[in-house]
C-alpha atoms as a PDB file:
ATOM      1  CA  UNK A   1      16.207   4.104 -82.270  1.00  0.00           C
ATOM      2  CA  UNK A   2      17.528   7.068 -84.759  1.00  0.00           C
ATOM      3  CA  UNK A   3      16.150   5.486 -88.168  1.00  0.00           C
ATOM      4  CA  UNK A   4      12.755   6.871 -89.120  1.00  0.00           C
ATOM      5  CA  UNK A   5      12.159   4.393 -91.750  1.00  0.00           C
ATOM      6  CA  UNK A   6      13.297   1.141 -89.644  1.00  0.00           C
ATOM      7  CA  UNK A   7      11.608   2.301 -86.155  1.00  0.00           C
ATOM      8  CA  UNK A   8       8.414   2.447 -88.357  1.00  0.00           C
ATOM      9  CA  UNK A   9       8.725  -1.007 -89.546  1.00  0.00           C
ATOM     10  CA  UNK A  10       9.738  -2.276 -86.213  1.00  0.00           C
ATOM     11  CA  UNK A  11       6.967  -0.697 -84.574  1.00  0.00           C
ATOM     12  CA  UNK A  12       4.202  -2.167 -87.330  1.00  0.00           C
ATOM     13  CA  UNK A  13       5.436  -5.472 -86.972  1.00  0.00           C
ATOM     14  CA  UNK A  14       5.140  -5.512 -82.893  1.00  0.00           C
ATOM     15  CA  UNK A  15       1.856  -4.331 -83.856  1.00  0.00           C
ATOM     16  CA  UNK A  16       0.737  -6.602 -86.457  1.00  0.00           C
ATOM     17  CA  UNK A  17       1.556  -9.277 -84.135  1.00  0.00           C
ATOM     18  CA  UNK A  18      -0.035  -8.120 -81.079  1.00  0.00           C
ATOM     19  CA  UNK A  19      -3.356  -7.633 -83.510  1.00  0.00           C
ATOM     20  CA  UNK A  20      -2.786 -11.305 -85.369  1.00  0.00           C
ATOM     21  CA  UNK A  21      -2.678 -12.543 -81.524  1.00  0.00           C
ATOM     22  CA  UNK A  22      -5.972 -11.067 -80.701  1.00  0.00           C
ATOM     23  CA  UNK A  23      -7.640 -11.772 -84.098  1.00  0.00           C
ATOM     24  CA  UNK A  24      -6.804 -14.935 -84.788  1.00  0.00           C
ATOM     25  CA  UNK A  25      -6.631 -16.381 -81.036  1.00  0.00           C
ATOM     26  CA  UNK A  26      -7.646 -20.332 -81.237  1.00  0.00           C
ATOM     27  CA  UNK A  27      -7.856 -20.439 -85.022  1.00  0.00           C
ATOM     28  CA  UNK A  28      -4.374 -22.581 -85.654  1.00  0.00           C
ATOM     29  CA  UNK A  29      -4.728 -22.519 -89.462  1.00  0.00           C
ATOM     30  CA  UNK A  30      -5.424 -18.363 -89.189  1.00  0.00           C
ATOM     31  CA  UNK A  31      -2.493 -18.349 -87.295  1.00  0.00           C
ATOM     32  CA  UNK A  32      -0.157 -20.112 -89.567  1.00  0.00           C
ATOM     33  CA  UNK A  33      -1.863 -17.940 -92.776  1.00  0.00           C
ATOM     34  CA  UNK A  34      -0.423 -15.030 -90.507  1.00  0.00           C
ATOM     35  CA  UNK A  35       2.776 -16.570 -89.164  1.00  0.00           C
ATOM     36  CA  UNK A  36       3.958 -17.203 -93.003  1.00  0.00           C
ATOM     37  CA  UNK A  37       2.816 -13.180 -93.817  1.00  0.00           C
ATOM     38  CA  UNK A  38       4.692 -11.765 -90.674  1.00  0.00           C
ATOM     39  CA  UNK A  39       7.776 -14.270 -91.097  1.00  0.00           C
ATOM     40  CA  UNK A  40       8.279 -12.369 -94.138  1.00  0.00           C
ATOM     41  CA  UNK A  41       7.780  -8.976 -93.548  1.00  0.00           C
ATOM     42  CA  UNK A  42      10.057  -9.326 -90.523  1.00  0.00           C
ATOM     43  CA  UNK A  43      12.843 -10.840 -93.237  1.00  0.00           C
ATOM     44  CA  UNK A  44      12.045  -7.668 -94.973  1.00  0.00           C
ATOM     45  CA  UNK A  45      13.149  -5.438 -92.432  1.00  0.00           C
ATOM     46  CA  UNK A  46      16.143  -7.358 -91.337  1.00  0.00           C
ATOM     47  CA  UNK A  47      17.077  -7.239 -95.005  1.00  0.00           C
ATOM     48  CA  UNK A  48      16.563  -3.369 -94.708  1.00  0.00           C
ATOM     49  CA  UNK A  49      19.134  -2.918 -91.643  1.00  0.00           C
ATOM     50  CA  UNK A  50      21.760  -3.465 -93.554  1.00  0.00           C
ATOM     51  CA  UNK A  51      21.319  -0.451 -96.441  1.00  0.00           C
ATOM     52  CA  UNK A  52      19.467   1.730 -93.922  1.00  0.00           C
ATOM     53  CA  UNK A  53      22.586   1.837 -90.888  1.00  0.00           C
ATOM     54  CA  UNK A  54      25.344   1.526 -93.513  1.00  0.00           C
ATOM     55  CA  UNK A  55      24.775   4.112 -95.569  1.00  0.00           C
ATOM     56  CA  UNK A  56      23.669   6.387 -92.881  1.00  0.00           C
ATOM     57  CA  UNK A  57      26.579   5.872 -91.331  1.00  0.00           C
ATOM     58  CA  UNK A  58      28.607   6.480 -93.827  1.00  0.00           C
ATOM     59  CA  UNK A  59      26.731   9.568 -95.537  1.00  0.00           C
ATOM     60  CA  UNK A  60      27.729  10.790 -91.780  1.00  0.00           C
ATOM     61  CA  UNK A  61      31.616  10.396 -91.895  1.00  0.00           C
ATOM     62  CA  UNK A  62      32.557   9.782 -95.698  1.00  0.00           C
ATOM     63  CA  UNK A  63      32.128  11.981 -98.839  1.00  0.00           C
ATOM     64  CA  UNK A  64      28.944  11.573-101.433  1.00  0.00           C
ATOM     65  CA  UNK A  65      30.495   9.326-103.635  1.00  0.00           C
ATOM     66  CA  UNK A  66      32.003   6.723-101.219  1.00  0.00           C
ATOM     67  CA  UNK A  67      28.256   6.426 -99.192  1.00  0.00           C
ATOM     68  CA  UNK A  68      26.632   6.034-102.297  1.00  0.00           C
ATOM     69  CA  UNK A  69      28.913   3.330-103.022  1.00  0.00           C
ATOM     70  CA  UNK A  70      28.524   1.771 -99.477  1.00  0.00           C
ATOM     71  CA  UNK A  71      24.092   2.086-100.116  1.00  0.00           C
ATOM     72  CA  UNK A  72      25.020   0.270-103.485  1.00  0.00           C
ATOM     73  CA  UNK A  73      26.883  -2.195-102.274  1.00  0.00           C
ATOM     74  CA  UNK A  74      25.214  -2.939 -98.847  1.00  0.00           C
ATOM     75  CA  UNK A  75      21.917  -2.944-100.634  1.00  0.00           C
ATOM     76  CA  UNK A  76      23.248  -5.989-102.276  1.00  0.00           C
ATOM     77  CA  UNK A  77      22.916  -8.167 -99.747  1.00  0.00           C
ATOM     78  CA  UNK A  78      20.177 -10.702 -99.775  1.00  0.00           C
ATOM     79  CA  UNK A  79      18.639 -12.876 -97.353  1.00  0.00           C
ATOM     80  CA  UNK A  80      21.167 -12.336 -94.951  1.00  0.00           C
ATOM     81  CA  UNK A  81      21.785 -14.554 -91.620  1.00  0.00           C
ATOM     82  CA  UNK A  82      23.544 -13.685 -88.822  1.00  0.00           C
ATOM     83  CA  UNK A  83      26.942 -14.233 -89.906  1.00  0.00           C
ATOM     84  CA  UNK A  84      26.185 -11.932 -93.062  1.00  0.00           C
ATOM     85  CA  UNK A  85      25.555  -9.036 -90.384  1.00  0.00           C
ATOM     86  CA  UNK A  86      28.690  -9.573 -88.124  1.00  0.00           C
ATOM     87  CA  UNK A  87      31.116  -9.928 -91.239  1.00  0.00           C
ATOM     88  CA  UNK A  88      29.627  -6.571 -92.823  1.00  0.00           C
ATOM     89  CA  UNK A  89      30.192  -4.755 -89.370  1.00  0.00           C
ATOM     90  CA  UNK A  90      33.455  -6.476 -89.715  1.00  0.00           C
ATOM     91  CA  UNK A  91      33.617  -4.495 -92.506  1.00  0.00           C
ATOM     92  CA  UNK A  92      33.563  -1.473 -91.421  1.00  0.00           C
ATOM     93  CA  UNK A  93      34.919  -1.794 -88.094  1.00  0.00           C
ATOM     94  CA  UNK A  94      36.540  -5.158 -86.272  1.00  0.00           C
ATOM     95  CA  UNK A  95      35.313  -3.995 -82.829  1.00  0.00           C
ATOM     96  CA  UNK A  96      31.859  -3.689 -84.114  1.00  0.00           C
ATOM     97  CA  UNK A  97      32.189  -6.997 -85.888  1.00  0.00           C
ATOM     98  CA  UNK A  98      33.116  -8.364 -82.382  1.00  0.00           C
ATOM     99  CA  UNK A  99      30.261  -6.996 -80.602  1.00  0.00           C
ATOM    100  CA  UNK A 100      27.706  -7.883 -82.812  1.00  0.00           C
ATOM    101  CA  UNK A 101      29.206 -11.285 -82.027  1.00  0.00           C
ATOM    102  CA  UNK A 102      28.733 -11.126 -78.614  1.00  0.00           C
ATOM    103  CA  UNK A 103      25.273  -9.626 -78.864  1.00  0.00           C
ATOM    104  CA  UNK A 104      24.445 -12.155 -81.156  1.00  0.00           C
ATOM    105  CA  UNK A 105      25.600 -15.125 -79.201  1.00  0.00           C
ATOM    106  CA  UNK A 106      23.475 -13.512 -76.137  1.00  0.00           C
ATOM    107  CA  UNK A 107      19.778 -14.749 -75.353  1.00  0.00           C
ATOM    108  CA  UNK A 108      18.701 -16.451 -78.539  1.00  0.00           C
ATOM    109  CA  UNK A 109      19.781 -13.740 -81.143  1.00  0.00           C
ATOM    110  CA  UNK A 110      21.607 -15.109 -83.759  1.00  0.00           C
ATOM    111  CA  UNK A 111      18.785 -18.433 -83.755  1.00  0.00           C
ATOM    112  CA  UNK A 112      16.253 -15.624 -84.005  1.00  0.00           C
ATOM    113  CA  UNK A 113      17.422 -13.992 -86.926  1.00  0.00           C
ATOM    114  CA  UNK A 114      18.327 -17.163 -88.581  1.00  0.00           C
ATOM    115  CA  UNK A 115      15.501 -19.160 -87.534  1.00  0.00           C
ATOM    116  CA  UNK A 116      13.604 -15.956 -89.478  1.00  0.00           C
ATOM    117  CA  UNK A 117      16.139 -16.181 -92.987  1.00  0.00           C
ATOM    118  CA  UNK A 118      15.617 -19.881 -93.201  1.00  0.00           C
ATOM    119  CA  UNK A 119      11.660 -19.777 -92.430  1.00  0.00           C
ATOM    120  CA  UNK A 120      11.186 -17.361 -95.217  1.00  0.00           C
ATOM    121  CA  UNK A 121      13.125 -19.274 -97.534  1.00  0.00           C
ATOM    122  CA  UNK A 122      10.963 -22.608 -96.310  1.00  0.00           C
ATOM    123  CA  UNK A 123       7.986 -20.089 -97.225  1.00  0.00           C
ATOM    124  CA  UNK A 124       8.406 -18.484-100.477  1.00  0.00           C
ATOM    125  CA  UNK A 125       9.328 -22.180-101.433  1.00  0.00           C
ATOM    126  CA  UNK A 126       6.151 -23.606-100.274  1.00  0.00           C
ATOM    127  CA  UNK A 127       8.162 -25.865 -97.462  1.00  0.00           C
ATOM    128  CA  UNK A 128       6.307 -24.124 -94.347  1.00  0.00           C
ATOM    129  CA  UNK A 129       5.083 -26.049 -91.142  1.00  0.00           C
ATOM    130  CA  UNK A 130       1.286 -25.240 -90.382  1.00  0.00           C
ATOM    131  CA  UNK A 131       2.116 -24.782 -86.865  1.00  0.00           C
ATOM    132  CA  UNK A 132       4.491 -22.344 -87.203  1.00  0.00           C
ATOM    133  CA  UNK A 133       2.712 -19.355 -85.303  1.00  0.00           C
ATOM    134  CA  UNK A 134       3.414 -19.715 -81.264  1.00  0.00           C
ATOM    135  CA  UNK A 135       7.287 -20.591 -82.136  1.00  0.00           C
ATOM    136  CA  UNK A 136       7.437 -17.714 -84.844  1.00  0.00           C
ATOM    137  CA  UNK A 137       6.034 -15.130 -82.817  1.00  0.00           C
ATOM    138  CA  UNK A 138       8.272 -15.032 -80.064  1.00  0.00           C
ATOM    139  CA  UNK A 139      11.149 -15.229 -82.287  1.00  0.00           C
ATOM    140  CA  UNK A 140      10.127 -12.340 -84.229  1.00  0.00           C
ATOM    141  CA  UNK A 141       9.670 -10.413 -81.053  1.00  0.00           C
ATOM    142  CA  UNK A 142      13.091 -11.629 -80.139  1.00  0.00           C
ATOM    143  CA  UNK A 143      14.514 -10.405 -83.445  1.00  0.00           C
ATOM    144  CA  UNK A 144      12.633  -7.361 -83.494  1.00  0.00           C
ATOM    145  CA  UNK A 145      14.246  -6.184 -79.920  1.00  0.00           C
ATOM    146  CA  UNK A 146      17.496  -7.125 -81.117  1.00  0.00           C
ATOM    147  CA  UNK A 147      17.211  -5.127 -83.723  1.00  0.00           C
ATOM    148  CA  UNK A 148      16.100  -2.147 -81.874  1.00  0.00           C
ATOM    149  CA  UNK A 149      18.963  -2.644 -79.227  1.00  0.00           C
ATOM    150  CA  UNK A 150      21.985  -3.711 -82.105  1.00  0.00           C
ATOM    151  CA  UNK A 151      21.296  -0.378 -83.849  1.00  0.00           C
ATOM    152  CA  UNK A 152      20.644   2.129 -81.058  1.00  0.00           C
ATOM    153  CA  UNK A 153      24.154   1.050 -79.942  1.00  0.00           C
ATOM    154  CA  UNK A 154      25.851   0.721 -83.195  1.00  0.00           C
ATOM    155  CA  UNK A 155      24.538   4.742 -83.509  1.00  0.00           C
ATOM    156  CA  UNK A 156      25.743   5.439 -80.567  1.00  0.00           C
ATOM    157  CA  UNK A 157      28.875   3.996 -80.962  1.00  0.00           C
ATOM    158  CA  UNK A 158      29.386   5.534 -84.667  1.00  0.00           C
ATOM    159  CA  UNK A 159      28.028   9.226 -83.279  1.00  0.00           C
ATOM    160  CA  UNK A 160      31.565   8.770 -80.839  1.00  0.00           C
ATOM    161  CA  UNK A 161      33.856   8.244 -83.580  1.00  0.00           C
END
Protein backbone atom coordinates (compact mmCIF):
# COMPACT_ATOMS: atom_id res chain seq x y z
CA UNK A 1 0.00 0.00 0.00
CA UNK A 2 1.27 3.61 -1.44
CA UNK A 3 -0.79 5.90 1.12
CA UNK A 4 1.28 6.92 4.12
CA UNK A 5 -1.57 8.23 6.01
CA UNK A 6 -4.08 5.14 5.34
CA UNK A 7 -1.28 2.25 5.73
CA UNK A 8 -0.79 3.92 9.19
CA UNK A 9 -4.31 3.64 10.16
CA UNK A 10 -4.63 0.23 8.75
CA UNK A 11 -1.72 -0.95 10.48
CA UNK A 12 -2.97 0.63 14.14
CA UNK A 13 -6.16 -0.89 13.82
CA UNK A 14 -4.70 -4.64 13.11
CA UNK A 15 -2.84 -3.68 16.06
CA UNK A 16 -5.32 -2.37 18.37
CA UNK A 17 -7.14 -5.46 17.79
CA UNK A 18 -4.53 -7.95 18.19
CA UNK A 19 -3.77 -5.95 21.74
CA UNK A 20 -7.80 -5.68 22.69
CA UNK A 21 -7.60 -9.65 21.98
CA UNK A 22 -4.88 -10.19 24.43
CA UNK A 23 -6.07 -7.60 27.01
CA UNK A 24 -9.35 -8.15 27.28
CA UNK A 25 -9.39 -12.12 26.60
CA UNK A 26 -12.54 -13.65 28.69
CA UNK A 27 -13.86 -10.29 29.85
CA UNK A 28 -17.17 -10.17 27.37
CA UNK A 29 -18.29 -6.73 28.62
CA UNK A 30 -14.33 -5.38 28.04
CA UNK A 31 -14.70 -6.74 24.85
CA UNK A 32 -17.84 -5.12 23.73
CA UNK A 33 -16.45 -1.53 25.50
CA UNK A 34 -13.64 -2.24 22.79
CA UNK A 35 -15.65 -3.70 19.92
CA UNK A 36 -17.93 -0.34 19.94
CA UNK A 37 -14.30 1.89 20.08
CA UNK A 38 -12.65 -0.16 17.17
CA UNK A 39 -16.06 -0.43 15.11
CA UNK A 40 -15.63 3.16 14.86
CA UNK A 41 -12.29 3.94 14.24
CA UNK A 42 -12.36 1.32 11.48
CA UNK A 43 -15.59 3.50 9.98
CA UNK A 44 -13.14 6.27 10.26
CA UNK A 45 -10.72 4.99 7.99
CA UNK A 46 -13.07 3.58 5.48
CA UNK A 47 -14.55 7.07 5.48
CA UNK A 48 -10.89 8.30 4.81
CA UNK A 49 -10.36 6.01 1.54
CA UNK A 50 -12.41 7.83 -0.28
CA UNK A 51 -10.62 11.62 0.00
CA UNK A 52 -7.20 9.99 0.50
CA UNK A 53 -7.17 7.66 -3.17
CA UNK A 54 -9.31 10.24 -5.00
CA UNK A 55 -7.56 13.08 -4.69
CA UNK A 56 -4.27 11.43 -4.96
CA UNK A 57 -5.21 10.16 -7.90
CA UNK A 58 -6.25 12.91 -9.33
CA UNK A 59 -3.48 15.49 -8.03
CA UNK A 60 -1.48 12.70 -10.22
CA UNK A 61 -3.23 13.10 -13.69
CA UNK A 62 -5.40 16.42 -13.46
CA UNK A 63 -4.41 20.10 -12.90
CA UNK A 64 -4.53 21.91 -9.20
CA UNK A 65 -7.79 23.18 -9.47
CA UNK A 66 -9.76 20.12 -10.74
CA UNK A 67 -8.01 17.72 -7.67
CA UNK A 68 -8.84 20.18 -5.30
CA UNK A 69 -12.25 20.02 -6.48
CA UNK A 70 -12.26 16.12 -6.56
CA UNK A 71 -10.64 16.31 -2.37
CA UNK A 72 -13.70 18.74 -1.90
CA UNK A 73 -16.09 16.86 -3.24
CA UNK A 74 -14.98 13.26 -2.33
CA UNK A 75 -14.44 14.48 1.17
CA UNK A 76 -18.12 14.90 1.19
CA UNK A 77 -19.03 11.68 1.48
CA UNK A 78 -20.29 10.36 4.74
CA UNK A 79 -20.81 7.10 6.17
CA UNK A 80 -20.41 5.44 3.09
CA UNK A 81 -21.42 1.60 2.31
CA UNK A 82 -20.32 -0.38 -0.25
CA UNK A 83 -22.37 0.79 -2.99
CA UNK A 84 -21.18 4.49 -2.15
CA UNK A 85 -17.51 3.16 -3.03
CA UNK A 86 -18.31 1.26 -6.35
CA UNK A 87 -20.54 4.23 -7.73
CA UNK A 88 -17.63 6.85 -6.90
CA UNK A 89 -15.07 4.52 -8.77
CA UNK A 90 -17.83 4.52 -11.24
CA UNK A 91 -17.12 7.87 -11.26
CA UNK A 92 -14.10 8.11 -12.31
CA UNK A 93 -13.71 5.12 -14.30
CA UNK A 94 -16.59 2.30 -15.32
CA UNK A 95 -13.97 -0.50 -15.35
CA UNK A 96 -12.93 0.38 -11.91
CA UNK A 97 -16.53 0.69 -10.86
CA UNK A 98 -16.85 -2.93 -12.20
CA UNK A 99 -14.04 -4.33 -10.37
CA UNK A 100 -14.67 -2.99 -7.21
CA UNK A 101 -17.90 -4.90 -7.85
CA UNK A 102 -16.42 -7.99 -8.29
CA UNK A 103 -13.99 -7.56 -5.43
CA UNK A 104 -16.68 -6.61 -3.40
CA UNK A 105 -19.01 -9.44 -4.12
CA UNK A 106 -15.80 -11.82 -3.35
CA UNK A 107 -15.31 -13.47 0.23
CA UNK A 108 -17.51 -11.40 2.49
CA UNK A 109 -16.42 -7.81 1.37
CA UNK A 110 -19.15 -5.78 0.70
CA UNK A 111 -21.05 -7.46 4.24
CA UNK A 112 -17.80 -6.40 5.87
CA UNK A 113 -17.79 -2.95 5.05
CA UNK A 114 -21.43 -2.62 5.50
CA UNK A 115 -21.82 -4.72 8.42
CA UNK A 116 -19.03 -1.88 9.77
CA UNK A 117 -21.32 1.51 8.34
CA UNK A 118 -24.43 0.14 9.91
CA UNK A 119 -22.68 -0.98 13.37
CA UNK A 120 -21.37 2.46 13.82
CA UNK A 121 -24.51 4.02 13.12
CA UNK A 122 -26.23 1.31 15.75
CA UNK A 123 -23.31 2.80 18.04
CA UNK A 124 -23.17 6.45 18.00
CA UNK A 125 -27.04 5.93 18.41
CA UNK A 126 -26.77 3.93 21.47
CA UNK A 127 -28.48 0.70 19.54
CA UNK A 128 -25.25 -1.64 20.02
CA UNK A 129 -25.39 -5.47 20.90
CA UNK A 130 -23.09 -6.28 24.01
CA UNK A 131 -21.78 -9.19 22.25
CA UNK A 132 -20.61 -7.61 19.45
CA UNK A 133 -16.73 -8.34 19.80
CA UNK A 134 -15.91 -12.06 18.26
CA UNK A 135 -18.33 -11.17 15.12
CA UNK A 136 -16.80 -7.53 14.85
CA UNK A 137 -13.37 -8.49 14.93
CA UNK A 138 -13.12 -10.68 12.15
CA UNK A 139 -15.07 -8.40 10.08
CA UNK A 140 -12.86 -5.59 10.70
CA UNK A 141 -9.93 -7.75 9.81
CA UNK A 142 -11.88 -8.66 6.75
CA UNK A 143 -12.45 -5.00 5.90
CA UNK A 144 -9.15 -3.95 6.81
CA UNK A 145 -7.47 -6.52 4.11
CA UNK A 146 -9.84 -5.43 1.65
CA UNK A 147 -8.89 -2.30 1.99
CA UNK A 148 -5.27 -2.90 1.74
CA UNK A 149 -5.81 -5.16 -1.43
CA UNK A 150 -8.78 -2.62 -3.23
CA UNK A 151 -6.24 0.22 -3.09
CA UNK A 152 -2.87 -1.37 -3.87
CA UNK A 153 -4.66 -2.40 -7.10
CA UNK A 154 -6.66 0.62 -7.79
CA UNK A 155 -2.80 2.37 -7.61
CA UNK A 156 -1.61 0.13 -9.64
CA UNK A 157 -4.10 0.28 -12.05
CA UNK A 158 -4.21 4.32 -12.05
CA UNK A 159 -0.04 4.39 -12.15
CA UNK A 160 -0.85 2.41 -15.91
CA UNK A 161 -3.05 4.96 -17.22
Amino acid sequence: MRNRELSRQIQQLNALITRTDQASAGDVEMQSHWAKYICVLSAGLLENTLPELYAEYAQGSASPAIALYVRTSVSKIQNPKTARFIETAGAFKKEWEEELRAFADDEGRKDAVDSIMSNRHRIAHGKYRTSLWRGLRITCRRALNSLSLSKSNAQDKAASY
